[in-house]
Protein backbone atom coordinates (compact mmCIF):
# COMPACT_ATOMS: atom_id res chain seq x y z
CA UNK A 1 -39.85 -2.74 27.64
CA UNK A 2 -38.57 -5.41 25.66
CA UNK A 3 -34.89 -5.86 25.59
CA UNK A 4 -32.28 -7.99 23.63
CA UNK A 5 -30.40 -11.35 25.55
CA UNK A 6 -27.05 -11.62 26.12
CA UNK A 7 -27.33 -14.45 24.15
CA UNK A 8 -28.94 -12.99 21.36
CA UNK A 9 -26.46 -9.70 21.51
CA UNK A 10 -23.13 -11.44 20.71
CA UNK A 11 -23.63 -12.31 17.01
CA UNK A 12 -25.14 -8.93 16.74
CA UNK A 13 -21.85 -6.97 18.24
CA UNK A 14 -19.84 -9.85 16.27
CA UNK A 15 -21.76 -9.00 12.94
CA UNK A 16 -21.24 -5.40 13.72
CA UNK A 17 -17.38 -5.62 13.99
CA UNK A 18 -17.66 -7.49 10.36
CA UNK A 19 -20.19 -4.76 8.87
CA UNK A 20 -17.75 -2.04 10.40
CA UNK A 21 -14.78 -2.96 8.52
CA UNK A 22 -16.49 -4.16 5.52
CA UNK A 23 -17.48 -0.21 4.90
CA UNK A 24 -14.15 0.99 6.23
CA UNK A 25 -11.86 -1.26 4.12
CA UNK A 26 -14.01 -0.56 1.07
CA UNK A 27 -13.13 2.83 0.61
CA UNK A 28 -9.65 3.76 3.09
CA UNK A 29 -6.96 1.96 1.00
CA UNK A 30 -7.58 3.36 -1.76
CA UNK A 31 -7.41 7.06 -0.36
CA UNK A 32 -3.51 7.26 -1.16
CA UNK A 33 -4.54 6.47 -4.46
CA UNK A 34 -6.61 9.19 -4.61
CA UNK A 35 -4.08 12.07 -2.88
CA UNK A 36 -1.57 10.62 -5.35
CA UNK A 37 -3.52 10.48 -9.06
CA UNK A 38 -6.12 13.26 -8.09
CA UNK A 39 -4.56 15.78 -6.50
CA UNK A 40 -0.71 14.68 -7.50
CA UNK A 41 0.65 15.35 -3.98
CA UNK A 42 3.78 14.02 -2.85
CA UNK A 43 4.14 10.65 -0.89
CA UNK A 44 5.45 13.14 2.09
CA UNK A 45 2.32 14.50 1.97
CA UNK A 46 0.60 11.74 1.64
CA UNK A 47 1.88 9.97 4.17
CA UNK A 48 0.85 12.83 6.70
CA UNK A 49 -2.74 13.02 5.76
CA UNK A 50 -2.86 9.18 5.94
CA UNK A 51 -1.22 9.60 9.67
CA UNK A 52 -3.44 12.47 11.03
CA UNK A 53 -6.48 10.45 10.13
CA UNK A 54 -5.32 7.67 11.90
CA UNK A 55 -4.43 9.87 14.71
CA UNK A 56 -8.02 11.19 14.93
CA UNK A 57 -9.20 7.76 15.15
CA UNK A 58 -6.89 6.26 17.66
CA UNK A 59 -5.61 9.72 18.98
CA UNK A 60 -9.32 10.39 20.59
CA UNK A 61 -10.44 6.97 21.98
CA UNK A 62 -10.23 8.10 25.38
CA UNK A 63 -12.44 10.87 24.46
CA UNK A 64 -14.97 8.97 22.53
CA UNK A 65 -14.80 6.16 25.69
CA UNK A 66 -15.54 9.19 28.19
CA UNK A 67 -18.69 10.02 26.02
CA UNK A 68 -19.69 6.41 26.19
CA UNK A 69 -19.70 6.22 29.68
CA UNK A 70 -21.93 9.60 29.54
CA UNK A 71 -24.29 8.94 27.21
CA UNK A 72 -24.09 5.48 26.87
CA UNK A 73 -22.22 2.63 24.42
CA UNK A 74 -25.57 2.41 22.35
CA UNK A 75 -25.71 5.73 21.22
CA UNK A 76 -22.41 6.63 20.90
CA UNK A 77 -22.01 4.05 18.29
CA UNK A 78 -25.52 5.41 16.60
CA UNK A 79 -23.52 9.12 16.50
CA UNK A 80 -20.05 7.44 15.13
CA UNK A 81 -21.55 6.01 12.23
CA UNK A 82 -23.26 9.01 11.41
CA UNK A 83 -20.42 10.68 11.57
CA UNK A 84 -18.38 7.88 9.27
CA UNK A 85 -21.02 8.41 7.09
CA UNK A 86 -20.68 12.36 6.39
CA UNK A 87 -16.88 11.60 6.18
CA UNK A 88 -17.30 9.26 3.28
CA UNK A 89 -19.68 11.93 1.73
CA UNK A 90 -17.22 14.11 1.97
CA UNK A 91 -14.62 12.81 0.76
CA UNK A 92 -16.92 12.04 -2.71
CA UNK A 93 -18.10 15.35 -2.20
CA UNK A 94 -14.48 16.71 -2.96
CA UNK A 95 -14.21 15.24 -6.58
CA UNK A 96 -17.65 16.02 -7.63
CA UNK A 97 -16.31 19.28 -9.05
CA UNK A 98 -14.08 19.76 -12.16
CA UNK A 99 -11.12 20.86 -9.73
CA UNK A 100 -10.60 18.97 -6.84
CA UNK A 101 -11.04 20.40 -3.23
CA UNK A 102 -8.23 19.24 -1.16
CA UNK A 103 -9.73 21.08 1.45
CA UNK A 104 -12.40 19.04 1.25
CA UNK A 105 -10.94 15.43 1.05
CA UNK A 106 -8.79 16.55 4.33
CA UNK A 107 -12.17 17.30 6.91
CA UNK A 108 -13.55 14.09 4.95
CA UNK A 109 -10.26 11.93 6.38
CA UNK A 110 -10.58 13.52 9.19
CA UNK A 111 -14.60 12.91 10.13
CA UNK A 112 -13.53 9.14 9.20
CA UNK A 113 -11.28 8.88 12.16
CA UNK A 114 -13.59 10.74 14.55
CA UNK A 115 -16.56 8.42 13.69
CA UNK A 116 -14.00 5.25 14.13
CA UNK A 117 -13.28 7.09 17.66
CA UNK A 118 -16.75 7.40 18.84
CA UNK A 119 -18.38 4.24 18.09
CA UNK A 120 -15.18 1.61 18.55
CA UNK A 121 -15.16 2.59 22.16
CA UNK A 122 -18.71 1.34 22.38
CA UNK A 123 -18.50 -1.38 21.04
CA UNK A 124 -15.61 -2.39 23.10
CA UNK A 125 -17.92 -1.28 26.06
CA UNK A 126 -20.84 -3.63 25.10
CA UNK A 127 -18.62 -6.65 24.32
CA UNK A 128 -16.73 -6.42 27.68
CA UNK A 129 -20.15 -6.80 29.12
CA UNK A 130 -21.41 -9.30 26.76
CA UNK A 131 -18.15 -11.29 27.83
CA UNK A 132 -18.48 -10.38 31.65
CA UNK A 133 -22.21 -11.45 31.61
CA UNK A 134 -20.97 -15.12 29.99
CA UNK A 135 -18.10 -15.75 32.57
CA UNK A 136 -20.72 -15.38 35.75
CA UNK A 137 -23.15 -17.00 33.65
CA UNK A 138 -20.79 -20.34 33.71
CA UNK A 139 -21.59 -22.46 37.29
CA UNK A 140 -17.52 -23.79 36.71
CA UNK A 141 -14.73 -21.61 35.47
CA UNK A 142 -14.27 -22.63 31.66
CA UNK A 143 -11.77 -21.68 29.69
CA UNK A 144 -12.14 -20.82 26.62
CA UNK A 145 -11.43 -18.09 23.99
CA UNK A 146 -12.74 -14.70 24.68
CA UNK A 147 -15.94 -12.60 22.55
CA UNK A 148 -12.51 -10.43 22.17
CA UNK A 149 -10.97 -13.15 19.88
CA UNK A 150 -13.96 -14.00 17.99
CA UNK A 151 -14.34 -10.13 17.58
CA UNK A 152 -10.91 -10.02 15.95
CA UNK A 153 -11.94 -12.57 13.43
CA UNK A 154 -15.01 -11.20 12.69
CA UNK A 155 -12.70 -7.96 11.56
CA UNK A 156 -10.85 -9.88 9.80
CA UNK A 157 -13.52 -11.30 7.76
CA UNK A 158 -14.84 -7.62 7.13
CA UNK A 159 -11.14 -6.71 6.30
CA UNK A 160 -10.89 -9.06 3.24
CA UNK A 161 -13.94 -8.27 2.05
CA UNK A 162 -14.30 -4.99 1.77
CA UNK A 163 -11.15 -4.20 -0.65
CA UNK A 164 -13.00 -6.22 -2.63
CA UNK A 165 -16.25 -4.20 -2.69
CA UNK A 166 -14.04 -1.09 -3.42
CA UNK A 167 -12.35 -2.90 -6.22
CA UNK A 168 -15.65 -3.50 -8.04
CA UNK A 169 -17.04 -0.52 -7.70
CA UNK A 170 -13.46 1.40 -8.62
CA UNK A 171 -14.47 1.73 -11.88
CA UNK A 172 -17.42 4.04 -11.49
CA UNK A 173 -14.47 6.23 -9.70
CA UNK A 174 -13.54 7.17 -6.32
CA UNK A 175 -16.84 9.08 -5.55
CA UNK A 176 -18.80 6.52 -6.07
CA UNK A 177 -16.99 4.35 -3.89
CA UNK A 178 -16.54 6.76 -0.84
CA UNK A 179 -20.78 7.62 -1.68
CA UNK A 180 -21.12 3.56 -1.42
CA UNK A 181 -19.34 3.37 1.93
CA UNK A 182 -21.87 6.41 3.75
CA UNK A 183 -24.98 4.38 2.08
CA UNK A 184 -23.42 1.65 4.27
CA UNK A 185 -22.88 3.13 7.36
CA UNK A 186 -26.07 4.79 7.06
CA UNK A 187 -27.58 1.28 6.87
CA UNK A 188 -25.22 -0.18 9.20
CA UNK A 189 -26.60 2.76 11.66
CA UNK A 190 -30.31 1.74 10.96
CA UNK A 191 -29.69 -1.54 11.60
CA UNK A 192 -28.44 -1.29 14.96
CA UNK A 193 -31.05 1.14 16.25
CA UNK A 194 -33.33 -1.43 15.83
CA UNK A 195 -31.17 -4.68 16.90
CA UNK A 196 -28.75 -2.75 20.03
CA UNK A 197 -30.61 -2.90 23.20
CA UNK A 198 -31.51 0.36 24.93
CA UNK A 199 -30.47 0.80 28.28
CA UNK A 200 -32.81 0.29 31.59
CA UNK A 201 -34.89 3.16 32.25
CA UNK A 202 -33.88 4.64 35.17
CA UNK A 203 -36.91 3.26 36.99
CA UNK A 204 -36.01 0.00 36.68
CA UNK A 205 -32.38 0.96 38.48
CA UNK A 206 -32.05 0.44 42.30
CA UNK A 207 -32.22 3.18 44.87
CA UNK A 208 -28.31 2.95 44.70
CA UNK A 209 -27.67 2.99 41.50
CA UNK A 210 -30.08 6.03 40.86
CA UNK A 211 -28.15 8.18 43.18
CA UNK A 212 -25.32 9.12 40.51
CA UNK A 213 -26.26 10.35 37.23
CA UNK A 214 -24.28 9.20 33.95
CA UNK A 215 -22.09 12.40 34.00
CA UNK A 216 -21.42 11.97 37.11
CA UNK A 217 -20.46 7.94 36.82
CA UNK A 218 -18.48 8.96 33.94
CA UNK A 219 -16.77 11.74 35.46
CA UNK A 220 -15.74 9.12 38.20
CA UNK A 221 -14.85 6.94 36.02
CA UNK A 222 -12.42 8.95 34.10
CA UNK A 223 -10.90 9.89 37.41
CA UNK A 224 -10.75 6.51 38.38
CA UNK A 225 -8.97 5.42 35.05
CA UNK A 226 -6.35 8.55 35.16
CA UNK A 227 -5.44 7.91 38.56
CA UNK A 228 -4.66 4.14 38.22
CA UNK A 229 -1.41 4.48 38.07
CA UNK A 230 -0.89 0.31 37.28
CA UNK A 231 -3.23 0.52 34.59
CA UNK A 232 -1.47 4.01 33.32
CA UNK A 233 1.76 1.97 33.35
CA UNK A 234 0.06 -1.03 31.33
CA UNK A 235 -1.28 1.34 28.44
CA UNK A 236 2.02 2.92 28.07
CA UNK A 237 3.72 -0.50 27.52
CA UNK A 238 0.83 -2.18 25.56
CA UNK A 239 1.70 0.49 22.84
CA UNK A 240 4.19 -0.80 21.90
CA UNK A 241 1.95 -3.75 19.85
CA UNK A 242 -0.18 -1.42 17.98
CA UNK A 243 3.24 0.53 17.17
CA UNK A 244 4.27 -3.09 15.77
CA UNK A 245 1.22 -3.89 13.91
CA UNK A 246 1.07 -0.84 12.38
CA UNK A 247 4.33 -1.41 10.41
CA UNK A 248 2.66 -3.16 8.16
CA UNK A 249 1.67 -0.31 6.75
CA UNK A 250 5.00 1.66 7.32
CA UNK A 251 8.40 -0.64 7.83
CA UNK A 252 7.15 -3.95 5.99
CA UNK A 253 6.68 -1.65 2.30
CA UNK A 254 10.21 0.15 2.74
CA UNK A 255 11.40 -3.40 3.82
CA UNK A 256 10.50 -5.04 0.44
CA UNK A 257 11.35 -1.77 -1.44
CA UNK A 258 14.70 -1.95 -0.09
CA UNK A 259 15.33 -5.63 -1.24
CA UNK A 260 14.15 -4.81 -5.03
CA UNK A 261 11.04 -6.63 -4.53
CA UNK A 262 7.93 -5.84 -6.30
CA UNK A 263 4.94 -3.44 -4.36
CA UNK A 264 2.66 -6.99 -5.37
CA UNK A 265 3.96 -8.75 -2.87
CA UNK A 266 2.50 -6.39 -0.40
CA UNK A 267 -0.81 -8.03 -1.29
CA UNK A 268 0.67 -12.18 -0.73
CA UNK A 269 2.13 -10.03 2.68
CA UNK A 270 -1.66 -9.23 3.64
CA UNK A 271 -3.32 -12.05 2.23
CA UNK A 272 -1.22 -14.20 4.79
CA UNK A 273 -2.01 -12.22 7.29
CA UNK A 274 -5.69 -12.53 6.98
CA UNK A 275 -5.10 -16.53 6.57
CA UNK A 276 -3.19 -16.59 9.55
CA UNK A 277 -6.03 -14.56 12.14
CA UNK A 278 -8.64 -16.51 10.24
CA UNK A 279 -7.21 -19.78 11.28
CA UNK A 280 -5.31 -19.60 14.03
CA UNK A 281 -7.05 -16.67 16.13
CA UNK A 282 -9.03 -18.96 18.53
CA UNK A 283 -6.44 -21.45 18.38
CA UNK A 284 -3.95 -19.17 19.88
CA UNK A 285 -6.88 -18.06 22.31
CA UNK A 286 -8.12 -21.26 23.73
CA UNK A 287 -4.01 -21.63 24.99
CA UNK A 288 -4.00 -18.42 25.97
CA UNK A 289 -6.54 -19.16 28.15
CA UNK A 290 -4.85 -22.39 29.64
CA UNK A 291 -1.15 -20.13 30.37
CA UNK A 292 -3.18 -17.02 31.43
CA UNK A 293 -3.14 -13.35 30.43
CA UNK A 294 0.49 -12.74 31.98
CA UNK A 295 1.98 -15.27 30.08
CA UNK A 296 0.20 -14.85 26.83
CA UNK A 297 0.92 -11.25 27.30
CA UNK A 298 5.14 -12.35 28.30
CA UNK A 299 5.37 -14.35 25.05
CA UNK A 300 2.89 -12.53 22.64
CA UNK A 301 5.24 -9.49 22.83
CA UNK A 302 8.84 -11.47 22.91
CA UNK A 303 7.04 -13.24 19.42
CA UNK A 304 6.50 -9.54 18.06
CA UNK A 305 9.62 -8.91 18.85
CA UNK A 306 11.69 -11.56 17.61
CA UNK A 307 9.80 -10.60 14.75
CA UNK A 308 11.57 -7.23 14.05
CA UNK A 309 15.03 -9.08 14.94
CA UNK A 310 14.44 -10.89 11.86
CA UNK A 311 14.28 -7.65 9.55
CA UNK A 312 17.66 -6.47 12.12
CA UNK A 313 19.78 -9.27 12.78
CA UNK A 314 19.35 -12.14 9.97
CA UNK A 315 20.83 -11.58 6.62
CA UNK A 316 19.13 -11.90 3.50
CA UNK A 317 20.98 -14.39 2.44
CA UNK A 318 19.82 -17.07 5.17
CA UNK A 319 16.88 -17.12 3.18
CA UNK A 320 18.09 -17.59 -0.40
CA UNK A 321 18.70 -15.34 -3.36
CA UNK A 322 16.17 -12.69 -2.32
CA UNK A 323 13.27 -12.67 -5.30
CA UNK A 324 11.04 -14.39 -2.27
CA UNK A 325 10.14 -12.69 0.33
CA UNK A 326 10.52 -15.12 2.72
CA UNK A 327 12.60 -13.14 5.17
CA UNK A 328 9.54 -11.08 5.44
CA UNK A 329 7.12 -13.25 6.00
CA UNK A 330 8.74 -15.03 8.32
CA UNK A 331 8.85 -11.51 9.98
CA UNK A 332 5.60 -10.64 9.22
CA UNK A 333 4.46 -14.38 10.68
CA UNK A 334 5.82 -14.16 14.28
CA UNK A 335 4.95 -10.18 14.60
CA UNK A 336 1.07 -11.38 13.71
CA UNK A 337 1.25 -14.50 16.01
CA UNK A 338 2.65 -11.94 19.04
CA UNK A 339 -0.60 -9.30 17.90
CA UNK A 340 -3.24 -12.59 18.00
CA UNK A 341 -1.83 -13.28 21.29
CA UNK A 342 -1.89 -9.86 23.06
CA UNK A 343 -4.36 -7.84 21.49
CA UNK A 344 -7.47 -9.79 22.53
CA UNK A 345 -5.92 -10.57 26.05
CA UNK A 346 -5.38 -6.70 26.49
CA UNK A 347 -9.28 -6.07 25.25
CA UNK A 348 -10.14 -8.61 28.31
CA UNK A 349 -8.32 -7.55 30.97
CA UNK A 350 -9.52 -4.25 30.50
CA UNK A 351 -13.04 -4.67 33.30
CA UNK A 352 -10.65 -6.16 35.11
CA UNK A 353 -8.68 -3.10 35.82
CA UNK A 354 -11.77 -0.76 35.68
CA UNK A 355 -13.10 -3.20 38.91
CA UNK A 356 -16.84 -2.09 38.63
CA UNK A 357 -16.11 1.54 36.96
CA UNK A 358 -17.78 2.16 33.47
CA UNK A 359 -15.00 0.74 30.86
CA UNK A 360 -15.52 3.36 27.99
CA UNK A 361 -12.68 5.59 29.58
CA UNK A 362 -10.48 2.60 30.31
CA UNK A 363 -10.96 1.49 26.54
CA UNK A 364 -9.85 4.83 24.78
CA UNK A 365 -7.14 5.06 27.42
CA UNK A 366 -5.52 2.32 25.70
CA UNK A 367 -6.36 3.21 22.08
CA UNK A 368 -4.71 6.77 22.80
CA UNK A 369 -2.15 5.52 24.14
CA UNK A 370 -1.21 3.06 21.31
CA UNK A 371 -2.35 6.29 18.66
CA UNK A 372 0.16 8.52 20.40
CA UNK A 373 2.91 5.66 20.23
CA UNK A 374 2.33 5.22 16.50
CA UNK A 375 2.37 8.66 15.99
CA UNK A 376 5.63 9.27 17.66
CA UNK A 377 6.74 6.26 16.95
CA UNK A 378 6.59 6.25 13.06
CA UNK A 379 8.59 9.74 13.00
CA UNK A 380 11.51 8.42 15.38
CA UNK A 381 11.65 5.15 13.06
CA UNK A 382 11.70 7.14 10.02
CA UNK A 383 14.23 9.76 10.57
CA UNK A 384 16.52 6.62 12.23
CA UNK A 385 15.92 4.79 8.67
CA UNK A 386 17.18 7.75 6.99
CA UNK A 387 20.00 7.95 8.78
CA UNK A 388 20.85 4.04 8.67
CA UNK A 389 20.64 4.81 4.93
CA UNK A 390 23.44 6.65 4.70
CA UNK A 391 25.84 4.97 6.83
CA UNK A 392 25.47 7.30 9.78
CA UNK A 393 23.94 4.74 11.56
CA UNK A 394 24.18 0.33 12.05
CA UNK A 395 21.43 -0.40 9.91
CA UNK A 396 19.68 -2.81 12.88
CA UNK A 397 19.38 1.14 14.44
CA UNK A 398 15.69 1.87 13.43
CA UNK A 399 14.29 -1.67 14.42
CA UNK A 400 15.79 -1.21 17.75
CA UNK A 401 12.75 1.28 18.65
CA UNK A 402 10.19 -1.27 17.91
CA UNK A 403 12.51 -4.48 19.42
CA UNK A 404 13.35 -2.57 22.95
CA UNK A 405 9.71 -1.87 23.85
CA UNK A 406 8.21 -4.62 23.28
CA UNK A 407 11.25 -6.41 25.10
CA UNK A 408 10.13 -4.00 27.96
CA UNK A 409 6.06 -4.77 27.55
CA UNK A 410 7.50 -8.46 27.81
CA UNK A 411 8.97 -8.40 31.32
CA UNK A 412 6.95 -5.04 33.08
CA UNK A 413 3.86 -5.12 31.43
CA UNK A 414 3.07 -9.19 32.00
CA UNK A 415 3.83 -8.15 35.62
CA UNK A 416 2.00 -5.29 36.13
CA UNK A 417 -0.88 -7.72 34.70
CA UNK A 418 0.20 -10.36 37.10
CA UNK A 419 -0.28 -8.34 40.32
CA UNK A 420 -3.22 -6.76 38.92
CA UNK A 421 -4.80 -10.04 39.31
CA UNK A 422 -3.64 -11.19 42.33
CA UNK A 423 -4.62 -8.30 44.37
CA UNK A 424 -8.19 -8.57 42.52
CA UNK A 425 -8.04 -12.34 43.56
CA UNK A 426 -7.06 -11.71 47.37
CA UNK A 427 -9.63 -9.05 47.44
């Protein structure tokens, strides 16, 4: 049977990424919107909707890796799309009737994560191999920036586009919009049953690689990855960066509430984010691979950090009268160059900690991780701005829980990296 290059596979899994978010992006920011006009609910409420779906996504990596490793990347993906698409339907499904089923809306949020959950993992999975395939396919070790970076740029790309697909078709209403993005990851589905490889019939495999079955590898696999207690202890730190990057969506907007400024500057906030990762992304990734993951890692978190000292330590006034928001960009700037730096480095060293096992339970080991972090992380950050409101508290309180650990990722988790690769190196 035919199958698909290396070669021929990265802009596919590239183009995928972009596709991915383009659908995503075209119909999720405007579901707050939707919880707030449609079915008047509180911003509470809103705000814990918003978080469980997120939860589902990131929340369940490890167990949408574990099904990757069983059934394979290929058709995991096939399933999670199919899946995104019911959610999308619905979620347009709740508004078709003259009262709105919140009901309805909430499984719809919900089957959005879960589909995010099953095929990110693969993808992850078939990228990892795409990149390991490349490195032994170089006669001279080259360094250069990882598929991982060029995958986060791709995102990007999907990222700015796709608010603007939703925006267009906003006025034909929210249904529309959420039917639009399930026509697209129907598609998008399509598409990549006929362009993704399918794996090597099993009588192609050698003797020794016939004697385990897929449940089997992935049973050892997700053994392997809950026993390892260095790459356990890696995970647990490395949350701390998604925590960061998702205050964006959390700390940044009470940030500029707080200093008067107007909810439009969220969008010149975001729009210089996407300018920065679209510029600088394989920049920052061609020196990371010069220092080495356990420097970029050491640095890429301090950055993130020193980010969130900004918002705790520096006054206002440093940076003029205020109707700017300069002190949060500036913020906003160093926490982004930290995420460029250590979120593609993390993607890559992950086959280097599986050592031979199947990745897909090493990938949503990470994910959860970071989706339990945010989770728990978001609540303890909250309730310590409320009580920083009120004088209870120092107001630099609540940023301390982002600042201390990624100030602890900094020092243990560019070590545990560190030895990681020396012992893989010796061996």
């Amino acid at each position: 049977m035919k199958t698909t290059s290396p070669r021929f596979e990265v802009p596919i899994l590239l183009g995928t990424q972009t596709l991915f978010n383009i659908g995503f992006y075209a119909v999720v920011p405007f579901l707050a919107v939707v919880l707030t006009n449609d079915f008047l609910l509180a911003s509470t409420a809103v705000g814990l909707i918003l978080g469980i779906r997120t939860f589902a996504q990131q929340g369940l990596f490890l167990a949408g890796g574990t099904l990757a490793d069983r059934f394979g990347a290929r058709t995991m993906i096939l399933i999670g799309c199919a899946v995104r698409a019911a959610g999308f339907l619905t979620l347009a499904a709740s508004l078709w009737s003259t009262t709105p089923v919140l009901w309805l809306f909430i499984v719809g949020t919900l089957l959005t994560g879960f589909g995010g959950a099953l095929f990110s993992p693969g993808l992850n999975i078939l990228v990892a191999s795409a990149q390991t395939a490349r490195e032994r396919g170089e006669h001279q070790q080259v360094r250069r920036a990882t598929l991982f970076a060029w995958l986060s740029i791709t995102g990007e790309i999907g990222a700015v586009t796709g608010p603007l697909v939703g925006s267009a078709l906003w006025g034909w209403g929210f249904p529309t919009v959420a039917g639009f993005g399930a026509i697209f990851f129907v598609a998008i589905g399509i598409f990549l049953a006929f362009t993704l490889p399918r794996p090597k019939p099993s009588s192609t495999l050698q003797p020794t690689e016939q004697s385990d079955t897929p449940r089997t590898k992935a049973r050892g696999s997700l053994r392997q990855c809950l026993s390892d207690r260095g790459f356990i202890t890696f995970c647990a730190l490395h949350a701390s960066d998604l925590l960061a990057y998702n205050q964006l969506y959390l700390a940044i907007p009470l940030e500029l509430e707080r200093q008067g400024l107007a909810t439009q500057w969220l969008g010149l906030v975001f729009a210089w984010i996407s300018i920065m990762t679209l510029c600088l992304q394989l920049p920052i990734s061609w020196l990371a691979a010069r220092l080495g993951p356990a420097k970029t890692l050491r640095l890429g978190y301090i950055f993130s950090a020193c980010g969130f000292g900004v918002l705790a330590f520096v006054p206002t006034a440093v940076f003029g009268d205020g109707s700017f928001p300069a002190r949060v960009l500036c913020a906003v700037t160093l926490m982004t160059l930290g995420h460029m730096s250590v979120h593609p480095t993390a993607l890559s060293l992950v086959p280097k900690f599986a050592a031979g096992h199947a990745t897909g339970s090493y990938f949503g080991l990470l994910s959860t991780c970071g989706g339990i972090a945010v989770l728990l992380g978001n609540m303890l950050f909250g309730w310590l701005l409320s009580g920083s409101r009120t004088a209870a508290l120092p107001s630099f309180t609540p940023w301390l829980v982002l600042i201390i650990p990624l100030l602890l990722a900094s020092w243990f988790g560019s070590r545990v990296v560190y030895l990681r690769l020396l012992r893989s190196q010796q061996a």
